[in-house]
Structure formats: structure tokens, C-alpha cells
N, C-alpha and C. Protein backbone atom coordinates (compact mmCIF):
# COMPACT_ATOMS: atom_id res chain seq x y z
N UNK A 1 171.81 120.13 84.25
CA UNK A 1 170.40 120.00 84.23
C UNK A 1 170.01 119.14 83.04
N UNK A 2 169.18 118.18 83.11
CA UNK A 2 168.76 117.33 82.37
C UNK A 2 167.20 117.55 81.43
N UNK A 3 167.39 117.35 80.72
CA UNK A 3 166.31 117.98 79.79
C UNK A 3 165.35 116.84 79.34
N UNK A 4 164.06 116.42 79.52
CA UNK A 4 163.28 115.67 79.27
C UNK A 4 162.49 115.53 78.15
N UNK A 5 162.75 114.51 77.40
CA UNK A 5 162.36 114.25 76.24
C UNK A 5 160.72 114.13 76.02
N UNK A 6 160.00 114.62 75.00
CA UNK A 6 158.60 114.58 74.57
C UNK A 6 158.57 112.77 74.54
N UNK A 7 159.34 112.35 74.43
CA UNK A 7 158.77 110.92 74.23
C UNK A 7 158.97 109.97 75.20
N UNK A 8 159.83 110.65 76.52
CA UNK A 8 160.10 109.75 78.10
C UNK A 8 158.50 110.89 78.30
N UNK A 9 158.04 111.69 78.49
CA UNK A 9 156.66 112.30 78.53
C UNK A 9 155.87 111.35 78.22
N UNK A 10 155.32 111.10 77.59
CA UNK A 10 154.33 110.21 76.43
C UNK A 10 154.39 109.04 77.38
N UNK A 11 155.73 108.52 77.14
CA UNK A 11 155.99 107.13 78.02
C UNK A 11 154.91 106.70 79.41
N UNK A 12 155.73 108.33 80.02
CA UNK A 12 155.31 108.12 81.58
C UNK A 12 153.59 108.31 81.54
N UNK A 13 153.29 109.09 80.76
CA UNK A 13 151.73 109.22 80.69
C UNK A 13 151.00 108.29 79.82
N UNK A 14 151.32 107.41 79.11
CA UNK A 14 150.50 106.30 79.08
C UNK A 14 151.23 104.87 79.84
N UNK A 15 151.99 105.28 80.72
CA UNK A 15 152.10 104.43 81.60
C UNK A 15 151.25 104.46 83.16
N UNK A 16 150.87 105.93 83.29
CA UNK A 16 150.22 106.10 83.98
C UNK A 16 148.99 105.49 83.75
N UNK A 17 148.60 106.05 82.70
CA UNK A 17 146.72 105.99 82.06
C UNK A 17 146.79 104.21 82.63
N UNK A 18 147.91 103.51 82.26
CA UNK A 18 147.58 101.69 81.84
C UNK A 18 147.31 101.44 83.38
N UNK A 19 148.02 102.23 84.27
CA UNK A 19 147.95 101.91 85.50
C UNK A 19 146.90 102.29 86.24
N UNK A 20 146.06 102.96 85.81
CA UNK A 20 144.90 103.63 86.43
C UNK A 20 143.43 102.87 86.19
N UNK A 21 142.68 101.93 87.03
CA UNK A 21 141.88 101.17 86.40
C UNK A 21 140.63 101.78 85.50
N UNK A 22 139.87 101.19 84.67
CA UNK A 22 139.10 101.71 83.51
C UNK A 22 137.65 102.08 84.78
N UNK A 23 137.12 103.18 84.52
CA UNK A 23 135.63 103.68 84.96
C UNK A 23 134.70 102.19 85.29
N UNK A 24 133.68 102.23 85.96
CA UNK A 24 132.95 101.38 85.92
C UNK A 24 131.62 101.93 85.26
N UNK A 25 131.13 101.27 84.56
CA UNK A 25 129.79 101.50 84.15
C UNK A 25 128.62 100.79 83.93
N UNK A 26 129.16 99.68 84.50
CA UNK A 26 128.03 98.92 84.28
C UNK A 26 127.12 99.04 86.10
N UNK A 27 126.42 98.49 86.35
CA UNK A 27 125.48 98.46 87.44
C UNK A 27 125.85 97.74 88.47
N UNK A 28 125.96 97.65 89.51
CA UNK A 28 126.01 96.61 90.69
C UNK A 28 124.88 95.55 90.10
N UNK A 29 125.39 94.24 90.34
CA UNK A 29 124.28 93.36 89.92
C UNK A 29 124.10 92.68 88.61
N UNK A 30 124.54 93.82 87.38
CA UNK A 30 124.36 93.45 86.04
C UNK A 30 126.15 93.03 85.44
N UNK A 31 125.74 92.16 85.09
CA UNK A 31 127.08 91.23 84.05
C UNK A 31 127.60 92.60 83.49
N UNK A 32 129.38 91.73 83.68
CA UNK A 32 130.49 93.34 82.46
C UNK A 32 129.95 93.52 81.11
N UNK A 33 130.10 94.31 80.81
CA UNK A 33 129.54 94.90 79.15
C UNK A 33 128.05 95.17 79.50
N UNK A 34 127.49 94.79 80.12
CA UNK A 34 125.72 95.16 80.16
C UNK A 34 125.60 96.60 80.24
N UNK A 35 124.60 97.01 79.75
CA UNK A 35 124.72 98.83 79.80
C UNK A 35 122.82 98.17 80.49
N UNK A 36 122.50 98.91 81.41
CA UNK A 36 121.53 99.52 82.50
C UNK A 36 120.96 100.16 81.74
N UNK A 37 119.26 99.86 80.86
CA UNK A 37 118.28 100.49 80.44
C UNK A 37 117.79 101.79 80.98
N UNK A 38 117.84 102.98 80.53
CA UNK A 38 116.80 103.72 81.51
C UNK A 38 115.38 103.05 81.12
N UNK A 39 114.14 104.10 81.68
CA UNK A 39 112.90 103.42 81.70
C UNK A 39 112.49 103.51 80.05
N UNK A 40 111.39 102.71 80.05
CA UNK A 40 110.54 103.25 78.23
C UNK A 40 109.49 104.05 78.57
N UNK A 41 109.11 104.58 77.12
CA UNK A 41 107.97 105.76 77.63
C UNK A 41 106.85 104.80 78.13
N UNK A 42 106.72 103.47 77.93
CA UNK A 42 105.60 102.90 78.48
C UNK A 42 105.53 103.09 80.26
N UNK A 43 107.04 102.70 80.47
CA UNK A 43 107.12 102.58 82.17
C UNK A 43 106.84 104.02 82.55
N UNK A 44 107.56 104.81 81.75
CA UNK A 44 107.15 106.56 82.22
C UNK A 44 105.68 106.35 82.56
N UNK A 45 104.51 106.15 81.59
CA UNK A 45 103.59 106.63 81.33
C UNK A 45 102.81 105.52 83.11
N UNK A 46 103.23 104.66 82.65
CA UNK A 46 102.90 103.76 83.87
C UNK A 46 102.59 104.58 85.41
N UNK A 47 104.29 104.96 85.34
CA UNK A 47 104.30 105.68 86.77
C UNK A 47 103.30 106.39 86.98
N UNK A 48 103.19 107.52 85.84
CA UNK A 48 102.40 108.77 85.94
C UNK A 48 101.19 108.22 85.83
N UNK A 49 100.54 107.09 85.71
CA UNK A 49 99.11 106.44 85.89
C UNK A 49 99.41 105.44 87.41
N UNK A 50 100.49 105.39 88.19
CA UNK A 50 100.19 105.51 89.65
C UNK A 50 99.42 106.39 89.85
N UNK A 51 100.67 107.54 89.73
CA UNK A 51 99.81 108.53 90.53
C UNK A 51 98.56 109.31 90.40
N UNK A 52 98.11 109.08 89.28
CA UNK A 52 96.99 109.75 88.71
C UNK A 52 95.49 108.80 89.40
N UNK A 53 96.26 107.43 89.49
CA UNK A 53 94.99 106.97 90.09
C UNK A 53 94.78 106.85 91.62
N UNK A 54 96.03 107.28 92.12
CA UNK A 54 96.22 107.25 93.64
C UNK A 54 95.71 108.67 94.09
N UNK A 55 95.57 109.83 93.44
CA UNK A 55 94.27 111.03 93.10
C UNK A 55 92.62 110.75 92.88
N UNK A 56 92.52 109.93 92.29
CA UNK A 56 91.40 109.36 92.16
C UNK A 56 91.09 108.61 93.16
N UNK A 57 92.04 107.60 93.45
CA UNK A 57 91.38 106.35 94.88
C UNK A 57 90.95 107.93 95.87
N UNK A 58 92.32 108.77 96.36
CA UNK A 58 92.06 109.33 97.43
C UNK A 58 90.43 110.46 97.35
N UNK A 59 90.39 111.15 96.17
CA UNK A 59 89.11 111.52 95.78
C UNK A 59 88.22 110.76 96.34
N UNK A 60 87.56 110.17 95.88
CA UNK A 60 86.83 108.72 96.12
C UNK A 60 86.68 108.20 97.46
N UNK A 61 87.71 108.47 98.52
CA UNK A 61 87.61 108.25 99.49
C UNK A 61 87.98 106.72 99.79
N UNK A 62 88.31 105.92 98.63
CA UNK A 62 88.95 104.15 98.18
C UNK A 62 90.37 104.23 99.11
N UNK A 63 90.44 103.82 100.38
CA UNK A 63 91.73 103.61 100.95
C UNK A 63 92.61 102.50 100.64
N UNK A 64 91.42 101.27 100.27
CA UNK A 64 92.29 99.93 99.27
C UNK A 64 92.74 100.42 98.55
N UNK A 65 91.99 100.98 97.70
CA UNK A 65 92.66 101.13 95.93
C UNK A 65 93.75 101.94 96.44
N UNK A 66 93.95 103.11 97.04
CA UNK A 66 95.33 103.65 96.92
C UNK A 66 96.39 102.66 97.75
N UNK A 67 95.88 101.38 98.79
CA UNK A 67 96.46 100.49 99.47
C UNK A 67 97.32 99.39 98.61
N UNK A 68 96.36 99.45 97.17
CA UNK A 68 96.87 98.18 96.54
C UNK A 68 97.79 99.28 95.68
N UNK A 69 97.95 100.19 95.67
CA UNK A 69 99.04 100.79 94.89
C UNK A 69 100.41 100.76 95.60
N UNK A 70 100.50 99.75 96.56
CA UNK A 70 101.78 100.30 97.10
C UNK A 70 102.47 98.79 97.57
N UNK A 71 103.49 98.07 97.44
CA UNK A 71 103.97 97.09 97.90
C UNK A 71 103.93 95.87 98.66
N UNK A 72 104.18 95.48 99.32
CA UNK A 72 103.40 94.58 100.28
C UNK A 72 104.46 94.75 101.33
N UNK A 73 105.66 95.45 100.71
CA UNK A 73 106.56 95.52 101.99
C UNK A 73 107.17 97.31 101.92
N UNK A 74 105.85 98.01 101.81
CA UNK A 74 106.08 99.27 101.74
C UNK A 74 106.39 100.13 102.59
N UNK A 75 107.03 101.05 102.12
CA UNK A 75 107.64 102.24 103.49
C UNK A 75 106.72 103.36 103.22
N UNK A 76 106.15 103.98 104.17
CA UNK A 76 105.67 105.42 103.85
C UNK A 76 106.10 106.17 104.97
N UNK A 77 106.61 107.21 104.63
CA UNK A 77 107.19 108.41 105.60
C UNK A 77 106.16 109.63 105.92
N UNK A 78 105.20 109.19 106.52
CA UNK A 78 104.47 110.67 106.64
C UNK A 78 105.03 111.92 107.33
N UNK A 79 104.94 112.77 107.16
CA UNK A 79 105.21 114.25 108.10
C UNK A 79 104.64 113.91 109.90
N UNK A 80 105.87 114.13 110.44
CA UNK A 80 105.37 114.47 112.26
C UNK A 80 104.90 113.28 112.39
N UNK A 81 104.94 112.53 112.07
CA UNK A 81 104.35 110.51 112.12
C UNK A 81 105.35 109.61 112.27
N UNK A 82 105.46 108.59 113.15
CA UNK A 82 106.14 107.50 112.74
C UNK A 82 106.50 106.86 111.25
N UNK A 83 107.50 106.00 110.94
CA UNK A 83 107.27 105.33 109.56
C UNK A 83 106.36 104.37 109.98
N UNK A 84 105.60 104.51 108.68
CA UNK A 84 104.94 102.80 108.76
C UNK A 84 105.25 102.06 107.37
N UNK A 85 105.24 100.42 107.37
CA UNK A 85 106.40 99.76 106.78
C UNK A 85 104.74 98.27 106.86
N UNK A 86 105.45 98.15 105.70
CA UNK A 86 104.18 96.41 105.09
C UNK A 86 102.95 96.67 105.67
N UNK A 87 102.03 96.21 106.14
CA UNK A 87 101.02 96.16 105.64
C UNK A 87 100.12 97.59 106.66
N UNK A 88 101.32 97.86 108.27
CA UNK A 88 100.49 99.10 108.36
C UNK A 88 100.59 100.32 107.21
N UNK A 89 101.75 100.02 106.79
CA UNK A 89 101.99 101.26 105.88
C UNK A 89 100.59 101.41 104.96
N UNK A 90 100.12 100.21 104.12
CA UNK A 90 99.06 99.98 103.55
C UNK A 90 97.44 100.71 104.36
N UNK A 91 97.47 100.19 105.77
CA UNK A 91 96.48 100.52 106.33
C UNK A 91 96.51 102.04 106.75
N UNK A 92 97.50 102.17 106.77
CA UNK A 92 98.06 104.24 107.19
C UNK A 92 96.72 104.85 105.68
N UNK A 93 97.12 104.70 104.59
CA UNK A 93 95.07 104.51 104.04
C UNK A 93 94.26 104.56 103.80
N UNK A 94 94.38 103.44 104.51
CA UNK A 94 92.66 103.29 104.25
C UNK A 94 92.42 103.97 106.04
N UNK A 95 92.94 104.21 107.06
CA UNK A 95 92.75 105.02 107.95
C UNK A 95 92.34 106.49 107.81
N UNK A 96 93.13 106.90 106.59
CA UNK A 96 93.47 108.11 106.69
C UNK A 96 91.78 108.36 105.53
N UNK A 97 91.81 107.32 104.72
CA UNK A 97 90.30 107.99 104.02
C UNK A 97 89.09 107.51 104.89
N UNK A 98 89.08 106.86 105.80
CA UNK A 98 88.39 106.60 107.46
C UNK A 98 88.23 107.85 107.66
N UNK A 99 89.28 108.75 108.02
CA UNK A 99 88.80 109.90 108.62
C UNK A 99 88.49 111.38 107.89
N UNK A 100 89.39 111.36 106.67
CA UNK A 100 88.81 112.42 106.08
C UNK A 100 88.62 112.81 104.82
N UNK A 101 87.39 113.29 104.12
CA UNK A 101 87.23 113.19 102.55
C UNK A 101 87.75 114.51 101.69
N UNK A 102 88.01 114.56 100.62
CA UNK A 102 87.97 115.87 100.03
C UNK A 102 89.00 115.53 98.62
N UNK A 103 89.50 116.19 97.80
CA UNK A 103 89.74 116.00 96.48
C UNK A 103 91.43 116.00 97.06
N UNK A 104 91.92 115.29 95.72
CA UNK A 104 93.33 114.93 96.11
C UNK A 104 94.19 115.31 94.64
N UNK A 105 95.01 116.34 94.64
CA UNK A 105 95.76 116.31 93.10
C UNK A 105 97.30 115.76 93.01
N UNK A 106 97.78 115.32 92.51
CA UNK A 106 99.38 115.07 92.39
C UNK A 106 99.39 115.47 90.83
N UNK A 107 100.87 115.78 90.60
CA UNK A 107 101.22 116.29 89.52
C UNK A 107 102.68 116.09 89.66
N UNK A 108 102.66 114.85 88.72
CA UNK A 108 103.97 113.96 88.67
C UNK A 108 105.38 114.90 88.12
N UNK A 109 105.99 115.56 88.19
CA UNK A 109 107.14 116.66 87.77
C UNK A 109 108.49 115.97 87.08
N UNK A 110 108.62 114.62 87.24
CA UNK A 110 109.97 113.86 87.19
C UNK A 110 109.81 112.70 87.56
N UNK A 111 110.68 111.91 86.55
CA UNK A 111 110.53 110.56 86.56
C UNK A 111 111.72 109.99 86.15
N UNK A 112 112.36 109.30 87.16
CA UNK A 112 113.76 108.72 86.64
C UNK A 112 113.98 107.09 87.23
N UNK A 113 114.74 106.10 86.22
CA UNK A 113 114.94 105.00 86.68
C UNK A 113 115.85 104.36 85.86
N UNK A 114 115.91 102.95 86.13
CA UNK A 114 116.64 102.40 85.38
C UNK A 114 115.89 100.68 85.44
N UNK A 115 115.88 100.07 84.98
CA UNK A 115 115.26 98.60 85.06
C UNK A 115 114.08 98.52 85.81
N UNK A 116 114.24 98.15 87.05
CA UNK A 116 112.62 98.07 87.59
C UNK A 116 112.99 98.75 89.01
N UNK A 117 113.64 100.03 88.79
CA UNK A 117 113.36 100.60 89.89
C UNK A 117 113.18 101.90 89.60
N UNK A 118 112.63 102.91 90.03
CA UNK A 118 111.94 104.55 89.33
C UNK A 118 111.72 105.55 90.52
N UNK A 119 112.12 106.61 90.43
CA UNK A 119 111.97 107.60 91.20
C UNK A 119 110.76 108.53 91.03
N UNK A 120 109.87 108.71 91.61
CA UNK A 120 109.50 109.73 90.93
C UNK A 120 108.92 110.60 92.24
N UNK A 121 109.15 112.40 91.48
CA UNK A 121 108.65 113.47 92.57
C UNK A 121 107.94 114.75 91.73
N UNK A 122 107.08 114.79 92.30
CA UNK A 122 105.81 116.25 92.32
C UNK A 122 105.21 116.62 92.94
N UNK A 123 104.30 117.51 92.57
CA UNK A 123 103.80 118.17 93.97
C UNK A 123 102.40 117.95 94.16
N UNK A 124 101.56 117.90 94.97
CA UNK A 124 100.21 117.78 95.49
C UNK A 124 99.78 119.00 96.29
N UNK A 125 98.25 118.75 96.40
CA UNK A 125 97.28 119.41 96.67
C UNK A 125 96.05 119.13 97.19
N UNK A 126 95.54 119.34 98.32
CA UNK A 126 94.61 118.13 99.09
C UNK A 126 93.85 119.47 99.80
N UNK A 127 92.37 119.18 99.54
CA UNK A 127 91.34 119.85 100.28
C UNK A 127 90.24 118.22 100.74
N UNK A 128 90.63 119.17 101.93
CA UNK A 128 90.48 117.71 103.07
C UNK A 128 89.52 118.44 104.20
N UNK A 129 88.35 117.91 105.03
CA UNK A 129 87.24 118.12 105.95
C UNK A 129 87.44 116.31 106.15
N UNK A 130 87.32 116.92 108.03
CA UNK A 130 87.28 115.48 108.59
C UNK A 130 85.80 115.08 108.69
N UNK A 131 85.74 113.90 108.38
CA UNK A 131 84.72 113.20 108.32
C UNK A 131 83.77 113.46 110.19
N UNK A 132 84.18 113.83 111.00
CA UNK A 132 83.29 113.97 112.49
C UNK A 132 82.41 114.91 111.99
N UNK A 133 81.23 114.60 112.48
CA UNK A 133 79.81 115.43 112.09
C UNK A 133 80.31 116.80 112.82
N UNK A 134 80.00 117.79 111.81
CA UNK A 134 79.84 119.74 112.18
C UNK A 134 81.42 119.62 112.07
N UNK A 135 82.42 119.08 111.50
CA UNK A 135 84.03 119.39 110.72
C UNK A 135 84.00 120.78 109.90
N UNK A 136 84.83 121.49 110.34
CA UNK A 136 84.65 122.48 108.80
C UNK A 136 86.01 121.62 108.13
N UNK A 137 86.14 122.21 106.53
CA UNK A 137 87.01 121.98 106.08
C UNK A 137 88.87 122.36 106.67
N UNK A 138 89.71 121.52 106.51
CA UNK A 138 90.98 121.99 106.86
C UNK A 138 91.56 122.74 105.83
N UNK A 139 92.57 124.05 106.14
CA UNK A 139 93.10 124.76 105.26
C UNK A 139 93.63 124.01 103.93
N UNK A 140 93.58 123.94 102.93
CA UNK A 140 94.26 123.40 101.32
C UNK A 140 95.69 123.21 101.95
N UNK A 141 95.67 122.17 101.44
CA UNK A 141 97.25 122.03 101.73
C UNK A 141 98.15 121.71 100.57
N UNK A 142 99.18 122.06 100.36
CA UNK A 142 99.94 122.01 98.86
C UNK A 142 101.25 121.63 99.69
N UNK A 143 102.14 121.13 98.86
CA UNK A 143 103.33 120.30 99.13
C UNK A 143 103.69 119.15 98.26
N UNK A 144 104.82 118.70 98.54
CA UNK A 144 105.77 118.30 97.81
C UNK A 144 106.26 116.70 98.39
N UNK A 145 106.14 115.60 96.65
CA UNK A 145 106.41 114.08 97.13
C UNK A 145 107.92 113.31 96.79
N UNK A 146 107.62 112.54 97.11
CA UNK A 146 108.87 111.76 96.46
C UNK A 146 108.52 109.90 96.80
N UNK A 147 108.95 109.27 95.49
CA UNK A 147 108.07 108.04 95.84
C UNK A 147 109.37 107.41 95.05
N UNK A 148 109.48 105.77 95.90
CA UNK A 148 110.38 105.17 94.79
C UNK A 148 109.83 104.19 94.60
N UNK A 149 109.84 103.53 92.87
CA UNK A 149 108.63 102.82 92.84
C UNK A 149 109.55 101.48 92.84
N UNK A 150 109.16 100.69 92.29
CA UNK A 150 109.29 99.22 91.99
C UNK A 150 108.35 98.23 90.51
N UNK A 151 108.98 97.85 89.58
CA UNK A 151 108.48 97.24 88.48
C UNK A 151 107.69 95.98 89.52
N UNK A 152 106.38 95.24 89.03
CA UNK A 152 106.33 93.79 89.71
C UNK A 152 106.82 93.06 88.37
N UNK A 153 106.47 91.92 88.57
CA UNK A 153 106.66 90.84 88.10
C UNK A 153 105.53 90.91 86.80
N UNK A 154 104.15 91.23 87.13
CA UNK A 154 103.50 91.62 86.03
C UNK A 154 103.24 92.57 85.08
N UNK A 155 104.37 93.28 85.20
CA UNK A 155 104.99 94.38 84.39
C UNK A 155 104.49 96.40 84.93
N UNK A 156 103.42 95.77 86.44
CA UNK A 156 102.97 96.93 86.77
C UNK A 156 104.03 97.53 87.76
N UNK A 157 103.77 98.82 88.10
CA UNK A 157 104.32 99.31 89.08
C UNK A 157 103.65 99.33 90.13
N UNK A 158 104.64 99.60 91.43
CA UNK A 158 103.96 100.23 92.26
C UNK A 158 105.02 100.63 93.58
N UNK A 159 104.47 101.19 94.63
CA UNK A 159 105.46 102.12 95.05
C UNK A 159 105.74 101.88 96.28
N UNK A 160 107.39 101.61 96.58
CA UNK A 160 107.34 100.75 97.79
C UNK A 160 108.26 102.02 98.72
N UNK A 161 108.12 102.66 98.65
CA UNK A 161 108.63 104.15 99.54
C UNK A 161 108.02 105.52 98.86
N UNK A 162 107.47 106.32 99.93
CA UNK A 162 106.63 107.38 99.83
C UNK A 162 107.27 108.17 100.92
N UNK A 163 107.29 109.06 100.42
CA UNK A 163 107.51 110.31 101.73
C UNK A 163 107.03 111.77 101.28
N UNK A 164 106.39 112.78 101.92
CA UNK A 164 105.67 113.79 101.32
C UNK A 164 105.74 115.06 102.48
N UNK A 165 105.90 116.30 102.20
CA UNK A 165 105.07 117.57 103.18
C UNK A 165 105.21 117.95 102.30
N UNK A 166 104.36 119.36 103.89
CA UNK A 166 103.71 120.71 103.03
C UNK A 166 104.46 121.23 102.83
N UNK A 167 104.31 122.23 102.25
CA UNK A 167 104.90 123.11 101.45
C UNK A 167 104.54 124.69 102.70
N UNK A 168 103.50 124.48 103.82
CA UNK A 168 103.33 125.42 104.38
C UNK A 168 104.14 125.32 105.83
N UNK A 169 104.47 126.50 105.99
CA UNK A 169 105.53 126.75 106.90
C UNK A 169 105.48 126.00 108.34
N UNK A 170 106.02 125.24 109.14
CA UNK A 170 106.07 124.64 110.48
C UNK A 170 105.16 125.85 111.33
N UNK A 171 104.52 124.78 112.22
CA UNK A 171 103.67 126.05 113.52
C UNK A 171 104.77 125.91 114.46
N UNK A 172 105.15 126.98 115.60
CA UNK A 172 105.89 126.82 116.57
C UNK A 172 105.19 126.29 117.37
């Protein structure tokens, strides 16, 4: 029986390590050695003034203003809806404040990115009455978003995938 030396050990294990290629860490896209920024508190603060004003447009009943918050080649995923994608996505809306008014909250929970692209998800709250004369109000609805934004070119954001439900249980 042959007895193996601490230093044919050593050998074989940093012969292994040499053979094993090094981690990647840099980004798809970004040059070797580049290390991938996360966001600054400016872009944080940015996001969270999307959504704060996309509460306000919808308040307001402004279907542009929350229209111009969103891409030109935007995805939105509504609940039980088709996707809509560029500019219906935009008009999905100003449709939707067409038909019904009432106060709108988001409350941004998380915010993650890296260069000019950003995740962000929280939860909302919408007391909503359709605009048809003698509407009562619809039950409060609370639920949960997820948006991925996009840096532009003029250093603003804005959000080129949306997807959102309630938080209240499916009807059979």
C-alpha cells in the first residue's frame, strides 16, 4: 500500500484549482475588470418619485401623466387582461382613468438595480367608483406590484414593464 505524500496533495489540488476557470463577475455587456454599479441614492430616490407621482396622476384622474411615466415600448401585465405592449399599453391609462376615479396609493417596499436598469416592488391601494352616473364605489382593493424600470437618456426613469394584483382572494 502506497502512502501519499502532503505535498503530491497540494500538487494535485492546486492543479486542480489552475484547471478550474476563475468566477465571472463582471456583467454580460460590460468590458473584463468592469465591476457593474448598483443604483445611487439619487436613482433610488428617482424611482420612488415614479411611483409617487404615478399615485398622484392616478388620483387626479391624469391618464397621460401616468402614460408618460412609462416607455414608449412598454409592457403592462394587468390581472385577467391581455398584455398590452407600446403605445396600447400607454393608452390601457388613460382608458382606465376614462372610466374610473378614486384615490390611488403605492408604497414602494424595494428597489434594486444596477446601471440603467431597476426593479422595483410594493404594494398598493385603490378606492375606485366607476365613473357611469348612480356607480357606487367598488370594494378597496389592496395588492401587490412589480415594475422594471429603465434609466432614459435624460437621466429620468421610467417603467417599461408593470405587472400588479390583488391581494384579495380569486371569485370562483
Amino acid at each position: 500500500m502506497s502512502r501519499t505524500t502532503p505535498v503530491a496533495v497540494a500538487s494535485l489540488l492546486l492543479w486542480t484549482l489552475a484547471c478550474n476557470p476563475a468566477p465571472k463577475t463582471e456583467a454580460a455587456g460590460v468590458g473584463a475588470g468592469a465591476a457593474v454599479a448598483g443604483l445611487s441614492a439619487e436613482d433610488e430616490a428617482a424611482i420612488h418619485a415614479v411611483d409617487t407621482e404615478w399615485a398622484r396622476a392616478a388620483t387626479a384622474g391624469d391618464g397621460n401623466a401616468i402614460a408618460a411615466l412609462y416607455t414608449d415600448d412598454a409592457t403592462v401585465l394587468p390581472p385577467n387582461e391581455p398584455i398590452r405592449q407600446g403605445a396600447a399599453a400607454k393608452q390601457y391609462w388613460v382608458d382606465f382613468t376614462n372610466a374610473v376615479s378614486g384615490s390611488a396609493e403605492l408604497t414602494t417596499t424595494a428597489v434594486e438595480g444596477r446601471g440603467d436598469l431597476a426593479i422595483a416592488v410594493g404594494n398598493y391601494r385603490m378606492s375606485l367608483t366607476p365613473k357611469q352616473a348612480g356607480a357606487k364605489p367598488l370594494p378597496v382593493d389592496a395588492g401587490k406590484y412589480l415594475e422594471v424600470l429603465r434609466k432614459q437618456a435624460d437621466g429620468s426613469w421610467k417603467i417599461s414593464h408593470d405587472i400588479w394584483n390583488s391581494n384579495a382572494p380569486a371569485k370562483p
